[in-house]
Protein backbone atom coordinates (compact mmCIF):
# COMPACT_ATOMS: atom_id res chain seq x y z
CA UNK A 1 18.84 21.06 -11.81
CA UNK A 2 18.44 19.63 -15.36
CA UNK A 3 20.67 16.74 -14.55
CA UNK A 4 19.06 15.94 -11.06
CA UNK A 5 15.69 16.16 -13.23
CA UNK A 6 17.42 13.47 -16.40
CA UNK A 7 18.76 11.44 -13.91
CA UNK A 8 15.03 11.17 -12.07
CA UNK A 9 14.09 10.27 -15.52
CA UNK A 10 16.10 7.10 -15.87
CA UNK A 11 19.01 8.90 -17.55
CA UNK A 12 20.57 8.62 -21.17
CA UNK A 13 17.81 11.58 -21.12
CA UNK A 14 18.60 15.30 -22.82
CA UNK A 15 17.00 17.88 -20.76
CA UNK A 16 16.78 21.80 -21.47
CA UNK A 17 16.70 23.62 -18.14
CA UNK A 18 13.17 25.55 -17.94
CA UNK A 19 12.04 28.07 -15.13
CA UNK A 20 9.47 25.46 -13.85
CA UNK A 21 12.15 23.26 -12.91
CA UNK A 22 13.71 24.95 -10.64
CA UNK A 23 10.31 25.74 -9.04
CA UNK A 24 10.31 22.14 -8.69
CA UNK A 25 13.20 21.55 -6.81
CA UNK A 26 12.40 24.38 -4.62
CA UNK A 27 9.19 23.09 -3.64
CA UNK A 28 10.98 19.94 -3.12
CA UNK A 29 13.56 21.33 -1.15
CA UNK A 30 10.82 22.99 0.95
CA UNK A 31 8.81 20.06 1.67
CA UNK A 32 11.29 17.99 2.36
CA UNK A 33 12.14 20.53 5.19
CA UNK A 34 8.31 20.82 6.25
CA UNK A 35 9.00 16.72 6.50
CA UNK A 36 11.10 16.66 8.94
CA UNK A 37 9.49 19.18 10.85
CA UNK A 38 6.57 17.16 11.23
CA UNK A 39 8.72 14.03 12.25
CA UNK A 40 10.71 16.10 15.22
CA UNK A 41 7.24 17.10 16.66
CA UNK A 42 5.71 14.17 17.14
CA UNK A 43 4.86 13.31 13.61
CA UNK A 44 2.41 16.69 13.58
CA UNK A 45 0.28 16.25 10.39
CA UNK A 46 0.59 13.16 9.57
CA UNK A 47 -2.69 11.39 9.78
CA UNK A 48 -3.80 7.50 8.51
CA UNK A 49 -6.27 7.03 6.10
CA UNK A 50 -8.11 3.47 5.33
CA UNK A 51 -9.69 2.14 2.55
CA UNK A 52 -12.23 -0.86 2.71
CA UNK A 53 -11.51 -3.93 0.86
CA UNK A 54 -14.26 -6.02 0.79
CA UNK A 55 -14.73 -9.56 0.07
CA UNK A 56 -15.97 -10.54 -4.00
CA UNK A 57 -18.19 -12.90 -3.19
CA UNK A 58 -20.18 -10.63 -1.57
CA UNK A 59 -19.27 -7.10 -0.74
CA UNK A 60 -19.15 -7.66 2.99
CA UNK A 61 -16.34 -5.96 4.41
CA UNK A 62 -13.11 -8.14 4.63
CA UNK A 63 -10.75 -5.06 5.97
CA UNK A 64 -8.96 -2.14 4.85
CA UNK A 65 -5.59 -0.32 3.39
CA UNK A 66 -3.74 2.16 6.28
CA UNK A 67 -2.78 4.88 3.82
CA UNK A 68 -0.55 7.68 5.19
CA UNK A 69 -1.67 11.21 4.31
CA UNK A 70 0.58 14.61 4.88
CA UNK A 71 -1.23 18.07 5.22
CA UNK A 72 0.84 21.34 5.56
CA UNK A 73 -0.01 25.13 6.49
CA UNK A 74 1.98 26.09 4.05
CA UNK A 75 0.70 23.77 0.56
CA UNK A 76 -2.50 21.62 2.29
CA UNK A 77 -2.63 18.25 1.59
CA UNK A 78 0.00 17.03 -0.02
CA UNK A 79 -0.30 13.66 -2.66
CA UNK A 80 1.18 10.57 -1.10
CA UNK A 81 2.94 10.24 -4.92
CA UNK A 82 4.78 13.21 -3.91
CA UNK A 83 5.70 13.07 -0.08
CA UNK A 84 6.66 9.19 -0.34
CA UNK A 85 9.65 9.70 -2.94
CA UNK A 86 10.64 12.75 -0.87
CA UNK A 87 10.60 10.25 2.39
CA UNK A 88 11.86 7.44 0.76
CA UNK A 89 15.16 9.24 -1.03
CA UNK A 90 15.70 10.77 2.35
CA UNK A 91 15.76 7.86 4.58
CA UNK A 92 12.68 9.70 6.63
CA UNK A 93 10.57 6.71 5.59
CA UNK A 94 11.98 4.86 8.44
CA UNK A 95 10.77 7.19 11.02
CA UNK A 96 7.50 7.51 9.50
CA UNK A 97 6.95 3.74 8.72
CA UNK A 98 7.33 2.93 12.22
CA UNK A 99 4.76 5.39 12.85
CA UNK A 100 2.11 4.51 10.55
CA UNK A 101 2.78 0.69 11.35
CA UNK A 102 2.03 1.42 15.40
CA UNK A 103 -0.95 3.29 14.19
CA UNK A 104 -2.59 0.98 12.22
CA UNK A 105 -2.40 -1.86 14.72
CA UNK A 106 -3.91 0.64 17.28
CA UNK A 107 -6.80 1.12 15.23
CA UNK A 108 -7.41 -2.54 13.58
CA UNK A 109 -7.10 -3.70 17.84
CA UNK A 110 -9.86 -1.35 18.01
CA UNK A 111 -11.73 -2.14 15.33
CA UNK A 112 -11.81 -5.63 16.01
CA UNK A 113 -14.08 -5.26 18.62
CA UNK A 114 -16.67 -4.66 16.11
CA UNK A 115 -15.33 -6.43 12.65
CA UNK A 116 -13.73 -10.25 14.43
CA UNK A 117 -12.09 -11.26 11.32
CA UNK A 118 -11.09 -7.59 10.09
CA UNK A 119 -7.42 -7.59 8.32
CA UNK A 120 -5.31 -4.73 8.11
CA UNK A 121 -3.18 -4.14 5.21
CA UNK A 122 0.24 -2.12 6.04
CA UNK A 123 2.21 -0.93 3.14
CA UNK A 124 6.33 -1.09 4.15
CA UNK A 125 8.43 0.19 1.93
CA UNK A 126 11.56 -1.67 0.36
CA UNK A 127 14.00 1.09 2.50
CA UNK A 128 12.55 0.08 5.34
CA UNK A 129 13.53 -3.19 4.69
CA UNK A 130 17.42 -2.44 5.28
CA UNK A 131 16.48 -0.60 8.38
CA UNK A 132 18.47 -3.58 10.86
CA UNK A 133 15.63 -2.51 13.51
CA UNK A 134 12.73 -3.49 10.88
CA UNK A 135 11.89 -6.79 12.62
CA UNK A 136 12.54 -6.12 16.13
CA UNK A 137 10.78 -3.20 16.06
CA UNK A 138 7.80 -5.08 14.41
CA UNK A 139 7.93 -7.84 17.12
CA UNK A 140 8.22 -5.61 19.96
CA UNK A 141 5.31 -3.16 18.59
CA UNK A 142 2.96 -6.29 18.12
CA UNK A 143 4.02 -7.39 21.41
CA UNK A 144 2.87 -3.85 23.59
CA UNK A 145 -0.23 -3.39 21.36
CA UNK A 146 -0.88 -7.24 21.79
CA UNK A 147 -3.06 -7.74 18.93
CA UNK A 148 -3.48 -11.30 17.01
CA UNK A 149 -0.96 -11.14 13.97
CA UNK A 150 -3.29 -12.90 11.97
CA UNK A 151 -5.24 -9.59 11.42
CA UNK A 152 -2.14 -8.32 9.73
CA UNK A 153 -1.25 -7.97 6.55
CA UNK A 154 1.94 -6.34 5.28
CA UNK A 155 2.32 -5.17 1.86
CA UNK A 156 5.34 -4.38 -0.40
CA UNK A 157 5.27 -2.82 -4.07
CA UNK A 158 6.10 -5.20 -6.81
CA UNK A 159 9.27 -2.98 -7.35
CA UNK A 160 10.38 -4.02 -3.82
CA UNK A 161 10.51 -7.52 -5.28
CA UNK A 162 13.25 -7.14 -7.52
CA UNK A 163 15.67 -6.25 -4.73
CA UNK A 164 18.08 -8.54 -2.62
CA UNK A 165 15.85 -11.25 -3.24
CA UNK A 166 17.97 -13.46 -0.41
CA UNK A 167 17.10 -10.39 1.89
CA UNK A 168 13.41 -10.83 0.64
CA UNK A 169 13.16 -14.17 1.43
CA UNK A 170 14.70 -13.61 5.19
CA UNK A 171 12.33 -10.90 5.61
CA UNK A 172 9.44 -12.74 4.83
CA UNK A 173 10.15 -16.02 6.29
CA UNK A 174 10.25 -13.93 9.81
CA UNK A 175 7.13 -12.09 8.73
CA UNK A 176 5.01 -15.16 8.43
CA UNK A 177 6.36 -16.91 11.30
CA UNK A 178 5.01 -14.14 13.44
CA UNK A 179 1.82 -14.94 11.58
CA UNK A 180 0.87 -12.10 9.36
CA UNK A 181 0.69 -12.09 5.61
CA UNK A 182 2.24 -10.62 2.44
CA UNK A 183 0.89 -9.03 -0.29
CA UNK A 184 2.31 -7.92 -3.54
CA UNK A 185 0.96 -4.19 -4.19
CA UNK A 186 0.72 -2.99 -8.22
CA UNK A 187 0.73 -6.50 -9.74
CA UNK A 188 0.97 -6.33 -13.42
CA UNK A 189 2.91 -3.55 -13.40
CA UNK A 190 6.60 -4.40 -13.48
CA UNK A 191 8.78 -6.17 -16.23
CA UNK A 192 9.02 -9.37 -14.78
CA UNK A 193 5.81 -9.95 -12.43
CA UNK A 194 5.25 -13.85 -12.79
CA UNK A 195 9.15 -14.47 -12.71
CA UNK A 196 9.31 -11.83 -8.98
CA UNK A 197 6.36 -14.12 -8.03
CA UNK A 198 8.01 -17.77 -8.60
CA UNK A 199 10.81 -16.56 -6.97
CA UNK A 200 9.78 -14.55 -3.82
CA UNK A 201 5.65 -15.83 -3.27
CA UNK A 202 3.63 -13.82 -1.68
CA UNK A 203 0.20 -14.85 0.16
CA UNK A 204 -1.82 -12.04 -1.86
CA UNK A 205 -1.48 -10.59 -4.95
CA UNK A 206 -3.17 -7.09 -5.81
CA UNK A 207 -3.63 -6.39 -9.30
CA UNK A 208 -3.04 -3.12 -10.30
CA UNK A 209 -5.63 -0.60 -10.89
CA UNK A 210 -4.42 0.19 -14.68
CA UNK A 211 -6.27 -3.15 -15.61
CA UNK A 212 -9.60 -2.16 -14.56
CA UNK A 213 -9.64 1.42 -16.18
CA UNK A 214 -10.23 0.38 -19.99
CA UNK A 215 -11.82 -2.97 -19.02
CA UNK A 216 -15.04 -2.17 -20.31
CA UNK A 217 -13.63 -2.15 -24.23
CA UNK A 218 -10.10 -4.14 -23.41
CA UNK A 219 -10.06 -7.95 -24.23
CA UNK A 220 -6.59 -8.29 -22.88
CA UNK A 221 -7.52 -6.46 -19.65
CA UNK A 222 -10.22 -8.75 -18.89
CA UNK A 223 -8.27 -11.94 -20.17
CA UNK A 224 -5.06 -10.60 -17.86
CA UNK A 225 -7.43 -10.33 -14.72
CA UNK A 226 -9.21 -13.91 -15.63
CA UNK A 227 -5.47 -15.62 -16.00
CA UNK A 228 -3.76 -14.30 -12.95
CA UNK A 229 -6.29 -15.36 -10.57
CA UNK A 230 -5.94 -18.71 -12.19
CA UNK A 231 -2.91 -18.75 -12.23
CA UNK A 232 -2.49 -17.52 -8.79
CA UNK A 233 -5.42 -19.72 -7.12
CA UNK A 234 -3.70 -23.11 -8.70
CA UNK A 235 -0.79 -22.05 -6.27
CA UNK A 236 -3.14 -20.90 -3.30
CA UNK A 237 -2.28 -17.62 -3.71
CA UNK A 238 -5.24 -15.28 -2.95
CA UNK A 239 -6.19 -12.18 -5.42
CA UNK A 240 -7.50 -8.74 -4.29
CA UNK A 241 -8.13 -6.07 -7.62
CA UNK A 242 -7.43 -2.64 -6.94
CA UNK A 243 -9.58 0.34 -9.23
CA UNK A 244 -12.92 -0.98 -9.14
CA UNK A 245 -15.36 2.46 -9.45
CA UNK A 246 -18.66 1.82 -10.85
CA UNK A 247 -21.46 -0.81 -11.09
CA UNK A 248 -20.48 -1.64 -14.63
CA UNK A 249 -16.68 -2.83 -13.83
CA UNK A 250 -18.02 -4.87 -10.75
CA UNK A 251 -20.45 -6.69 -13.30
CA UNK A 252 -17.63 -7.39 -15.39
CA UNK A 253 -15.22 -8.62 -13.38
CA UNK A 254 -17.90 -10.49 -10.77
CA UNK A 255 -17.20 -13.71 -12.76
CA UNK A 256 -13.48 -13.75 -12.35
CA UNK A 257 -13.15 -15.64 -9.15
CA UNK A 258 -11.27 -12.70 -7.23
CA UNK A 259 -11.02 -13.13 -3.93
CA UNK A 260 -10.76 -9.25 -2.71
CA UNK A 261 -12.12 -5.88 -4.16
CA UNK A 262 -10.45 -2.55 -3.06
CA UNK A 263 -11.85 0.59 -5.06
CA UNK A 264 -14.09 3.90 -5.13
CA UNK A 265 -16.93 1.82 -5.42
CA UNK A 266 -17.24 0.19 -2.09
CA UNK A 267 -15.72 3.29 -0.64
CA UNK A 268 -12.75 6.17 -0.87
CA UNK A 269 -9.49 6.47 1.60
CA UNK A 270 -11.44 7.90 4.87
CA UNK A 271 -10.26 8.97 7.88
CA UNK A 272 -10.17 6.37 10.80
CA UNK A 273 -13.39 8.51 12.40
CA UNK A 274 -15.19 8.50 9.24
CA UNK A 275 -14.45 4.68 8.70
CA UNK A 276 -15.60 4.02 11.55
CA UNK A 277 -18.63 5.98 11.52
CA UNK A 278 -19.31 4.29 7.80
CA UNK A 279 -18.75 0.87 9.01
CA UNK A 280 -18.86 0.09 12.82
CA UNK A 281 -20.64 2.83 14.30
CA UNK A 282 -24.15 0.59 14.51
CA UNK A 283 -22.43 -2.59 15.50
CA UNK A 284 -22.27 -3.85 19.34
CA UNK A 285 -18.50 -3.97 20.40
């Protein structure tokens, strides 16, 4: 248990074995097998979230993130931080991003009828990616849900940009010729962001939360933000910043020329009934 934990760690670690840690792996081990109970019955309580992202000009809504979110009998709700690593190191992310992805076209089809120009942002995860089925199924699912691709975004974690970058660009190159966009999740947050970004462009960056949390007393925060969406807009690359929560971060950052804003502020993760109620229930379909 102490070397699964070291090796979790990054390695070239020393750790003691403690009591807790074997909790941990038991809960893991646990979970893991609630997982894939949920899967073989029709992907029981898994349910998708959405966040708004609104447009910085104005606030209007632009669209929203399909988040995934896991509740058990056992636990309750279980954080995404802990349930993805557990689907991703199992291979059960394939199942499951299959899922979510027909989901969230269902509902942004449906939500269309009262937003026109609403995007929905998809995250896929880099294992999905050497799933050989990835972009038939993705054809085929846009194809029986027949919904405009343009309304589609698909996003990838920066991390997922430092793999088989040949892959990467065959991936994407198929992606956009169906018409939907990328987006580069947790920008700022890697070793080698501008270099991932040269090499493998994406049509939106997102820039990590982490640069909005101290950006109230952080010069290098604000001159970070400021310089990516420079840098970015010189190359028509569009910018959406992730983290915003209160009125005073929004004043700060309101003369940055972002393009996007995703955060508490303009609204938390809600269920699809709840986001719709919040946002659509007045307008005429």
């Amino acid at each position: 248990t102490a070397l699964d934990h070291a090796k979790a760690k990054g390695k070239s670690k020393i750790i003691f074995f403690e009591q807790k840690l074997s909790e941990h792996k038991t809960r893991e081990l646990k979970l893991t097998e609630l997982l894939r109970e949920s899967i073989e019955n029709d992907f029981r309580d898994f349910e998708l979230f959405c966040q708004p992202q609104v447009f910085a000009s104005n606030g209007k809504l632009k669209g929203g993130e399909a988040l995934l979110r896991w509740r058990t009998d056992e636990f309750g709700p279980i954080s995404p931080a802990e349930f993805i690593p557990i689907l991703e190191n199992t291979n059960m992310i394939v199942p499951v991003g299959k899922w979510v992805f027909e989901r969230a076209l269902t509902i942004c089809k449906e939500w269309l009828k009262f937003c026109p120009d609403f995007m929905m942002s998809i995250n896929v995860s880099y294992i999905q990616l050497y799933d050989e089925n990835f972009l038939d199924f993705v054809k085929k699912t846009i194809k029986r849900i027949d919904i405009p691709t343009s309304h589609i975004i698909v996003e990838f974690t920066e991390s997922c940009f430092v793999t088989d970058k040949d892959m990467l660009h065959s991936v994407f190159n198929s992606i956009r010729e169906l018409g939907m966009k990328i987006a580069m999740d947790d920008f700022g947050t890697g070793y080698s962001s501008l270099e991932i970004l040269k090499e493998v462009p994406a049509d939106i960056v997102k820039i990590d939360k982490a640069f909005v949390r101290n950006i109230q007393s952080s010069k290098f925060d604000k001159t970070f933000i400021r310089f990516v969406v420079e840098l970015c807009h010189d190359v028509d690359i569009q910018v959406c910043l992730e983290g915003v929560e209160t009125c005073e971060e929004l004043e700060i950052i309101s003369q940055m020329g972002l393009d996007f804003i995703q955060g508490y502020y303009f609204g938390k993760p809600l269920d699809t009934t709840n986001f719709y109620e919040t946002f659509f229930r007045n307008t005429v379909a």
